[in-house]
PDB file of N, CA and C in Angstrom:
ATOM      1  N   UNK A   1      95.588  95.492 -54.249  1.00  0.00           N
ATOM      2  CA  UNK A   1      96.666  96.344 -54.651  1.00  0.00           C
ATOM      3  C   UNK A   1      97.933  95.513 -54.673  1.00  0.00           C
ATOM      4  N   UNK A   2      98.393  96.301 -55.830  1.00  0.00           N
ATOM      5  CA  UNK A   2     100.180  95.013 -55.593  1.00  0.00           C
ATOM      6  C   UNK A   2     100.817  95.835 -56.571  1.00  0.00           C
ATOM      7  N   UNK A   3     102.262  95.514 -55.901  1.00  0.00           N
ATOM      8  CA  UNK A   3     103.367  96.388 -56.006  1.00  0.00           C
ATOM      9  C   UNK A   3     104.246  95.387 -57.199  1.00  0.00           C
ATOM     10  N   UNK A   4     104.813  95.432 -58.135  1.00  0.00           N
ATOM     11  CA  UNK A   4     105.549  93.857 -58.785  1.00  0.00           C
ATOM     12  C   UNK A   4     107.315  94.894 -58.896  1.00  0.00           C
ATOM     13  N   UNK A   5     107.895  93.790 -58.973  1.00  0.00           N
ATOM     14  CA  UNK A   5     109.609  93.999 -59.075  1.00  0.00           C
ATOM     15  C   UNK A   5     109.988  92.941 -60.161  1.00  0.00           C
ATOM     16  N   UNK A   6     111.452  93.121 -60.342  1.00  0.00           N
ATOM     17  CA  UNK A   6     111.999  92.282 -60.770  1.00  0.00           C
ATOM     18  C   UNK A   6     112.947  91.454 -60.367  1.00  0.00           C
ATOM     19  N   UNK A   7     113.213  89.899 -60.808  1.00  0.00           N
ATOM     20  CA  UNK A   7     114.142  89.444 -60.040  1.00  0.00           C
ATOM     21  C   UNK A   7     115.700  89.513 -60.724  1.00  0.00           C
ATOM     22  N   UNK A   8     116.508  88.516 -60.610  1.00  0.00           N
ATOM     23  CA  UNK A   8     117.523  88.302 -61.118  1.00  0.00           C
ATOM     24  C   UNK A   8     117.799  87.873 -62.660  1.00  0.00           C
ATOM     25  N   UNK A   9     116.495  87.614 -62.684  1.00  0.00           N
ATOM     26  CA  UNK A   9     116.124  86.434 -64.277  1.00  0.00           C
ATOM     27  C   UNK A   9     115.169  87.514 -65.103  1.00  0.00           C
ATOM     28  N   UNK A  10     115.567  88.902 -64.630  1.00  0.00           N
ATOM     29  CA  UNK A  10     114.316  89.336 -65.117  1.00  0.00           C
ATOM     30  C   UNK A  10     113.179  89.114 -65.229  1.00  0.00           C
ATOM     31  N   UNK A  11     112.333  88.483 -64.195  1.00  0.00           N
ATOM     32  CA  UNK A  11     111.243  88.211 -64.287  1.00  0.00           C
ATOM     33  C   UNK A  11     110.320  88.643 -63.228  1.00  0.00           C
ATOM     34  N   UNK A  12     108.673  89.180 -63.322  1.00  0.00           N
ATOM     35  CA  UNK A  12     108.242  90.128 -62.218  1.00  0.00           C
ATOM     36  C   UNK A  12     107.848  89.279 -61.085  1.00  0.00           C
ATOM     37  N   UNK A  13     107.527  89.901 -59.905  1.00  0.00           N
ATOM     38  CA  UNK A  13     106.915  88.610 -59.039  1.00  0.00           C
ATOM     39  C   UNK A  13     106.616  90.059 -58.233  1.00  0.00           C
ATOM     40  N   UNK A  14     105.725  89.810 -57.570  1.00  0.00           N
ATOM     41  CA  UNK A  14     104.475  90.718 -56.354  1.00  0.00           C
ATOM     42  C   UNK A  14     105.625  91.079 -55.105  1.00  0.00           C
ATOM     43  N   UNK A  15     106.062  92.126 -55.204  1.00  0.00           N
ATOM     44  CA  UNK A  15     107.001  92.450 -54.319  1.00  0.00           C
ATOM     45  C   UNK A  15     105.788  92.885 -52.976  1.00  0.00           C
ATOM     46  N   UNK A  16     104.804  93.207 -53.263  1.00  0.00           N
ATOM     47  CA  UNK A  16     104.219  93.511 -51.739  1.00  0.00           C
ATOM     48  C   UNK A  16     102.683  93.370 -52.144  1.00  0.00           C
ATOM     49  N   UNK A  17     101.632  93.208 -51.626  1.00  0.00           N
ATOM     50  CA  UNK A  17     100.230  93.649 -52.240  1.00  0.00           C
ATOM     51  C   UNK A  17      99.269  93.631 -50.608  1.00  0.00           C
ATOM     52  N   UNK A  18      98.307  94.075 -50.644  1.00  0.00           N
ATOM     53  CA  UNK A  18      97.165  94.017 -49.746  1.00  0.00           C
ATOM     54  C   UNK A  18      95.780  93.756 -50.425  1.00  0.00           C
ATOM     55  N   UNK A  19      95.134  93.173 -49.797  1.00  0.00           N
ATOM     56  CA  UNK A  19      93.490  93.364 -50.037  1.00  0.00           C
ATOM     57  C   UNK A  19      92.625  94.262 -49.026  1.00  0.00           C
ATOM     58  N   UNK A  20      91.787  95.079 -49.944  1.00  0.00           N
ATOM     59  CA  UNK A  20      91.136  96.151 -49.590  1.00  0.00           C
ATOM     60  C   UNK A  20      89.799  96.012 -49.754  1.00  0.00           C
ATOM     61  N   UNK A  21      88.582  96.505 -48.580  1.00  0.00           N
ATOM     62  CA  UNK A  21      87.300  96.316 -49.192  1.00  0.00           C
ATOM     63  C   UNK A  21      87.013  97.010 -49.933  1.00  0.00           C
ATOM     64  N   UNK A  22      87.825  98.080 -50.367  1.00  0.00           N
ATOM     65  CA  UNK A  22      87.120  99.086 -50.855  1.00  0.00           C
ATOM     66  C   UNK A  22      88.490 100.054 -51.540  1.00  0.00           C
ATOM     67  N   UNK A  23      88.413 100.553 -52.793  1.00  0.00           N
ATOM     68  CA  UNK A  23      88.891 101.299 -53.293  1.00  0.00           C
ATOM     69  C   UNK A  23      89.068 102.640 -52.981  1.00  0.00           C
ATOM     70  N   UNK A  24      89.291 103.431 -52.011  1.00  0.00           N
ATOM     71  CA  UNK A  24      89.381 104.849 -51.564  1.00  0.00           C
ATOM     72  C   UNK A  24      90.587 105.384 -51.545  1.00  0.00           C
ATOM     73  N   UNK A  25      90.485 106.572 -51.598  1.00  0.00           N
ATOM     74  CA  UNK A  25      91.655 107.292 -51.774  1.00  0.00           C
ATOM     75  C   UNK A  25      92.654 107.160 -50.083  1.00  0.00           C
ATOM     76  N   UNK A  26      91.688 107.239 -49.153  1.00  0.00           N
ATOM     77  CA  UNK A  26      92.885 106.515 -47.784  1.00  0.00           C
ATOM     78  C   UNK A  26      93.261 105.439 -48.052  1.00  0.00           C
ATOM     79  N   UNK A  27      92.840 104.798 -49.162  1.00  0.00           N
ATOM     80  CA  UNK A  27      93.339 103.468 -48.871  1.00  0.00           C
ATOM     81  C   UNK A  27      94.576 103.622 -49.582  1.00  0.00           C
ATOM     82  N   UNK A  28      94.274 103.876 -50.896  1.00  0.00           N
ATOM     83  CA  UNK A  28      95.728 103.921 -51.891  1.00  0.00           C
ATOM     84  C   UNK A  28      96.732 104.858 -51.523  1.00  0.00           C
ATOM     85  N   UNK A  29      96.955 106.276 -50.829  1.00  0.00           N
ATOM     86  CA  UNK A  29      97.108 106.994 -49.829  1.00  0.00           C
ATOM     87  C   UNK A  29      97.876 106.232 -48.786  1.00  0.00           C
ATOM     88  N   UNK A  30      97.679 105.267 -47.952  1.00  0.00           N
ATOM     89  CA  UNK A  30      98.049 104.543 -47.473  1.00  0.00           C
ATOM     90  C   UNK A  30      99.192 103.420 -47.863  1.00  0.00           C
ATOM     91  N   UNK A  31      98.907 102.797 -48.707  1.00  0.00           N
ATOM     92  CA  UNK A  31      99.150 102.193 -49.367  1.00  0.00           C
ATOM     93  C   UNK A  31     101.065 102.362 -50.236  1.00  0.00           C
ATOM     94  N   UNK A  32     100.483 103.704 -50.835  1.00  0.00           N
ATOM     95  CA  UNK A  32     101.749 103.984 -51.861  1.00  0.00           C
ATOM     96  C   UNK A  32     102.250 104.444 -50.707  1.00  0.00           C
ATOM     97  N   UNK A  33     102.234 105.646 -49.381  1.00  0.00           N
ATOM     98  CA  UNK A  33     102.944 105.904 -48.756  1.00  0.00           C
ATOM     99  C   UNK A  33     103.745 104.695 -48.123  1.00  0.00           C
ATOM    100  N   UNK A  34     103.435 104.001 -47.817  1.00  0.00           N
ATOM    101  CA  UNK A  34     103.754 102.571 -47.161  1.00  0.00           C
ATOM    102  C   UNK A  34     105.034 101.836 -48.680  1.00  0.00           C
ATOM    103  N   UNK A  35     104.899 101.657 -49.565  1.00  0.00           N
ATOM    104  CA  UNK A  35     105.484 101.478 -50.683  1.00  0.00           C
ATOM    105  C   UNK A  35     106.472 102.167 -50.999  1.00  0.00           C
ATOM    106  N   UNK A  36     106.581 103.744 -50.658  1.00  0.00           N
ATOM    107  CA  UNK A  36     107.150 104.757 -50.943  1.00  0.00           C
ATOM    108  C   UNK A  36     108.243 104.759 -49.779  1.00  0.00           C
ATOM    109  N   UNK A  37     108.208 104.043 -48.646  1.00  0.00           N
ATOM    110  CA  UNK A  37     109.011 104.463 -47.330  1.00  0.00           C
ATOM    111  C   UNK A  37     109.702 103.127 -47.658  1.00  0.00           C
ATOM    112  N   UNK A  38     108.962 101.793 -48.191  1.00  0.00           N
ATOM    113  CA  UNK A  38     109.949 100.446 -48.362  1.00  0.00           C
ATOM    114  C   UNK A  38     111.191 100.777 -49.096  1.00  0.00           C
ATOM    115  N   UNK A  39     110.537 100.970 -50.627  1.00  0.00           N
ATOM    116  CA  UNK A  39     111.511 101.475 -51.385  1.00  0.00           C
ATOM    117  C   UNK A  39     112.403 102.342 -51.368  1.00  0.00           C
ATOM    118  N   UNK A  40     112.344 103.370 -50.619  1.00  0.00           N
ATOM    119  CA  UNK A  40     112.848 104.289 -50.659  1.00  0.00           C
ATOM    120  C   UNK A  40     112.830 105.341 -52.293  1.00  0.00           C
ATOM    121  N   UNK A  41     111.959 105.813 -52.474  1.00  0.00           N
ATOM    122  CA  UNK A  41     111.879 106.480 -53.502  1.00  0.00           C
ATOM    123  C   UNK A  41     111.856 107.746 -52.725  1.00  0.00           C
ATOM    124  N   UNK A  42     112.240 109.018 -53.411  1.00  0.00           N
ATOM    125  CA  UNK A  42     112.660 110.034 -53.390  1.00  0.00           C
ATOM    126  C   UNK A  42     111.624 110.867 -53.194  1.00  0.00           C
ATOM    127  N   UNK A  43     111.619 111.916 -52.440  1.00  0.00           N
ATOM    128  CA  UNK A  43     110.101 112.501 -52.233  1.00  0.00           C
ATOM    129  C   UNK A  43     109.790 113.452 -53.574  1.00  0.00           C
ATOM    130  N   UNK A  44     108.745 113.070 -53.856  1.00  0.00           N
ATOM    131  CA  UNK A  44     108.029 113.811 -55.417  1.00  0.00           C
ATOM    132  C   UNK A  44     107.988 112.682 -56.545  1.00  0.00           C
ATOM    133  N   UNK A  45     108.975 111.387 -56.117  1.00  0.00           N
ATOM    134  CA  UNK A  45     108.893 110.291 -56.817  1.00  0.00           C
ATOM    135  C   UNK A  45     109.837 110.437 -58.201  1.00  0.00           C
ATOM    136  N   UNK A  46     110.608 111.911 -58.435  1.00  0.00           N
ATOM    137  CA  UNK A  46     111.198 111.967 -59.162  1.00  0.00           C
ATOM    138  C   UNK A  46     112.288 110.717 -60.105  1.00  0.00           C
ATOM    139  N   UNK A  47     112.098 109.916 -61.021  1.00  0.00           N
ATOM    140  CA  UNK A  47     112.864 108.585 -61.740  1.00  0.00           C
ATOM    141  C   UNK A  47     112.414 107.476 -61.592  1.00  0.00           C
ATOM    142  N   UNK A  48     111.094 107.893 -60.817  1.00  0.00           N
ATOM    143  CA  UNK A  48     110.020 106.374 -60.745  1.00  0.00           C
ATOM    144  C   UNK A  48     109.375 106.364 -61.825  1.00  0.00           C
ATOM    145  N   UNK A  49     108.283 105.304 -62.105  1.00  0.00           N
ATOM    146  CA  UNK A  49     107.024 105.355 -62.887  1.00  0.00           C
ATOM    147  C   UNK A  49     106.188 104.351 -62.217  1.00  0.00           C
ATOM    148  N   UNK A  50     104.697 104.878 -62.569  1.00  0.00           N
ATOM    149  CA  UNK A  50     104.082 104.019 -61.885  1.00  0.00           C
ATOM    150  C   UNK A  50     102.958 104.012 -62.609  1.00  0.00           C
ATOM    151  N   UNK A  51     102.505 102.547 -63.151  1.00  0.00           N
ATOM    152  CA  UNK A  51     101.508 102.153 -64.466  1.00  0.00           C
ATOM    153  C   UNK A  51     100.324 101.947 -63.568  1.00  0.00           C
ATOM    154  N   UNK A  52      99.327 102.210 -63.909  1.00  0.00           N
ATOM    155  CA  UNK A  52      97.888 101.976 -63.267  1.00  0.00           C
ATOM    156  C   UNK A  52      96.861 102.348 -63.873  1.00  0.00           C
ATOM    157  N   UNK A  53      95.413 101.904 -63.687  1.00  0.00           N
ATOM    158  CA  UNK A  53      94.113 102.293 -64.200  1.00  0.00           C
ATOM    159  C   UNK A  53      94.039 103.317 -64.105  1.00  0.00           C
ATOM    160  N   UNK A  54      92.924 104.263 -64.462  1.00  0.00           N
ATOM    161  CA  UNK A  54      92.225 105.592 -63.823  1.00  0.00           C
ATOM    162  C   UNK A  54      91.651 105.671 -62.539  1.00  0.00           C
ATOM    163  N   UNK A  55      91.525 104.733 -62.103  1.00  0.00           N
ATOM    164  CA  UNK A  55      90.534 105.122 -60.398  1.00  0.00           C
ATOM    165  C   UNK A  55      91.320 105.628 -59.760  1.00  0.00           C
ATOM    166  N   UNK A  56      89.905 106.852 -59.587  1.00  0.00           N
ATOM    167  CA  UNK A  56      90.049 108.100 -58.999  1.00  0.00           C
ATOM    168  C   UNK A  56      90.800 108.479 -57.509  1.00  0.00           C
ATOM    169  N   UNK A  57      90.141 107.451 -56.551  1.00  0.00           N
ATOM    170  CA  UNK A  57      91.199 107.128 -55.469  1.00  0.00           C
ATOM    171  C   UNK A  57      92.119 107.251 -55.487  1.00  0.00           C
ATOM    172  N   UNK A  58      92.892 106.876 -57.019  1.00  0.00           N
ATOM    173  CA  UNK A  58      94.461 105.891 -56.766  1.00  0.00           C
ATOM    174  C   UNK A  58      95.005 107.628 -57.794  1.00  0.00           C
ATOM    175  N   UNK A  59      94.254 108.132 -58.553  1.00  0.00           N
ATOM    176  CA  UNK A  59      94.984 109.252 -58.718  1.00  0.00           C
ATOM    177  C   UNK A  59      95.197 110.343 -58.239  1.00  0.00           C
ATOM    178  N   UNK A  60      94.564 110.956 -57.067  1.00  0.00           N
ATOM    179  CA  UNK A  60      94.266 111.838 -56.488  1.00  0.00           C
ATOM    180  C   UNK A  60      96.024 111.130 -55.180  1.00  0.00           C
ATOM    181  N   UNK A  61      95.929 110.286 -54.993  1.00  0.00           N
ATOM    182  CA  UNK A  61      96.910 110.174 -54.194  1.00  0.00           C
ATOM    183  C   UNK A  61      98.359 109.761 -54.674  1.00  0.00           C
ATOM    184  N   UNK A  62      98.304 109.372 -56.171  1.00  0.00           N
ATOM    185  CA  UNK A  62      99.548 110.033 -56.479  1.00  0.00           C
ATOM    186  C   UNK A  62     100.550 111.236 -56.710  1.00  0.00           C
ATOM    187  N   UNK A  63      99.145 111.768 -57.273  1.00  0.00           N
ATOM    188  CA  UNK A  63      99.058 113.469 -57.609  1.00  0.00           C
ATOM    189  C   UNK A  63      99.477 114.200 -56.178  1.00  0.00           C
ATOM    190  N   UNK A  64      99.153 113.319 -54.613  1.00  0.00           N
ATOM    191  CA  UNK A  64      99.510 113.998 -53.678  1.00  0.00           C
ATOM    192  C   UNK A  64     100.967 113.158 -53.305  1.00  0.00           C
ATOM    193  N   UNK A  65     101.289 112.209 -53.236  1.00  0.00           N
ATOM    194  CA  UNK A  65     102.496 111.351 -53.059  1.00  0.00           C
ATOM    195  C   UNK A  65     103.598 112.049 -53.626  1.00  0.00           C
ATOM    196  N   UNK A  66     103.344 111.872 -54.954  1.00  0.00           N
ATOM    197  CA  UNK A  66     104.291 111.691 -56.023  1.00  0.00           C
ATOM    198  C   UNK A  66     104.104 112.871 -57.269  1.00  0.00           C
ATOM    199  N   UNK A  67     104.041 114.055 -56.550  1.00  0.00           N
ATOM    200  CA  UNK A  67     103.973 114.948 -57.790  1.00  0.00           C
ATOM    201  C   UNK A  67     104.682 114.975 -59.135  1.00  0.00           C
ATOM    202  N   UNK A  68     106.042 114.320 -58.996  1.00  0.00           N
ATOM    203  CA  UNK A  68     106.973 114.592 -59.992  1.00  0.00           C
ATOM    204  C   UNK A  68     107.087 113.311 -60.557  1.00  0.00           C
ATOM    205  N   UNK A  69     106.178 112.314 -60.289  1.00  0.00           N
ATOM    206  CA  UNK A  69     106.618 110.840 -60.848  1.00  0.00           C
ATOM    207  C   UNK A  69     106.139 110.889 -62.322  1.00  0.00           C
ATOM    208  N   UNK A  70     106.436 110.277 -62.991  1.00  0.00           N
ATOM    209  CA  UNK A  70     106.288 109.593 -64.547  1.00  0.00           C
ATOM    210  C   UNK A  70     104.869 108.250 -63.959  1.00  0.00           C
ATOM    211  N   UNK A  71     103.771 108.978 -64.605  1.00  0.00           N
ATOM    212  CA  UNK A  71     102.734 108.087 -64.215  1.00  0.00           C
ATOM    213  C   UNK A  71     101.663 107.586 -65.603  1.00  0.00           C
ATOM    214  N   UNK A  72     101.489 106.386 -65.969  1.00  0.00           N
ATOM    215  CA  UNK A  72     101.016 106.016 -67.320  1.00  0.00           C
ATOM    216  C   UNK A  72      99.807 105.569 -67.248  1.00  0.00           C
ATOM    217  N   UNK A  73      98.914 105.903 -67.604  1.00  0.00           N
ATOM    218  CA  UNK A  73      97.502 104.876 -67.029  1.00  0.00           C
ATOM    219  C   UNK A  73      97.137 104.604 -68.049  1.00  0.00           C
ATOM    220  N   UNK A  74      96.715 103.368 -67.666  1.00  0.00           N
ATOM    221  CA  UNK A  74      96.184 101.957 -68.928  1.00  0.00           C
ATOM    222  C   UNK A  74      94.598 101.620 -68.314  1.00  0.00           C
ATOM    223  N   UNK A  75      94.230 101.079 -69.014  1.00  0.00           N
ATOM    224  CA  UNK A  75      93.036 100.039 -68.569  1.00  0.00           C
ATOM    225  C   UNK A  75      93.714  98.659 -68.263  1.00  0.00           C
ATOM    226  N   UNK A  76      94.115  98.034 -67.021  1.00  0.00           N
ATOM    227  CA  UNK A  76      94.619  96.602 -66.699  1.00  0.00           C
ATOM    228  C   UNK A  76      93.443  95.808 -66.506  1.00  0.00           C
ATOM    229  N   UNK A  77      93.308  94.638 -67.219  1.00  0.00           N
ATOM    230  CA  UNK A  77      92.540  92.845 -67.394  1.00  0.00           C
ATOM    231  C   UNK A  77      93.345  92.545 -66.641  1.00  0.00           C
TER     232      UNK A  77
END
């Protein structure tokens, strides 16, 4: 999992990430809450966005995180 930002030069770099054995919804759950308290984003996630695959894990715990966020899912290579 990894979080990316931007710098000064506009350019992205891995503002936070973990390795996980396993894809579960505690994990990502974990995860974005942990992300969500760094940043300080707003509860419901309202003026965020957050780009990601479909796994199921990772949507079920946005859907609980971040009800109100702007969320786009792609297939990421």
């Amino acid at each position: 999992m990894c979080a990316l930002d931007w710098d000064t030069n506009n350019q992205r770099y891995p503002a936070t990430w973990k390795w996980l054995r396993r894809r579960l919804e505690y994990s990502w759950t974990w995860f974005l809450g942990l992300l969500q308290k760094d940043l300080q984003v707003s509860i419901g996630g309202r003026g965020w966005v957050i780009v990601s695959d479909q796994q199921k894990g990772l949507l079920n715990a946005v859907a609980m995180l971040f009800p109100d966020i702007e969320h786009i899912m792609r297939h990421i290579f």
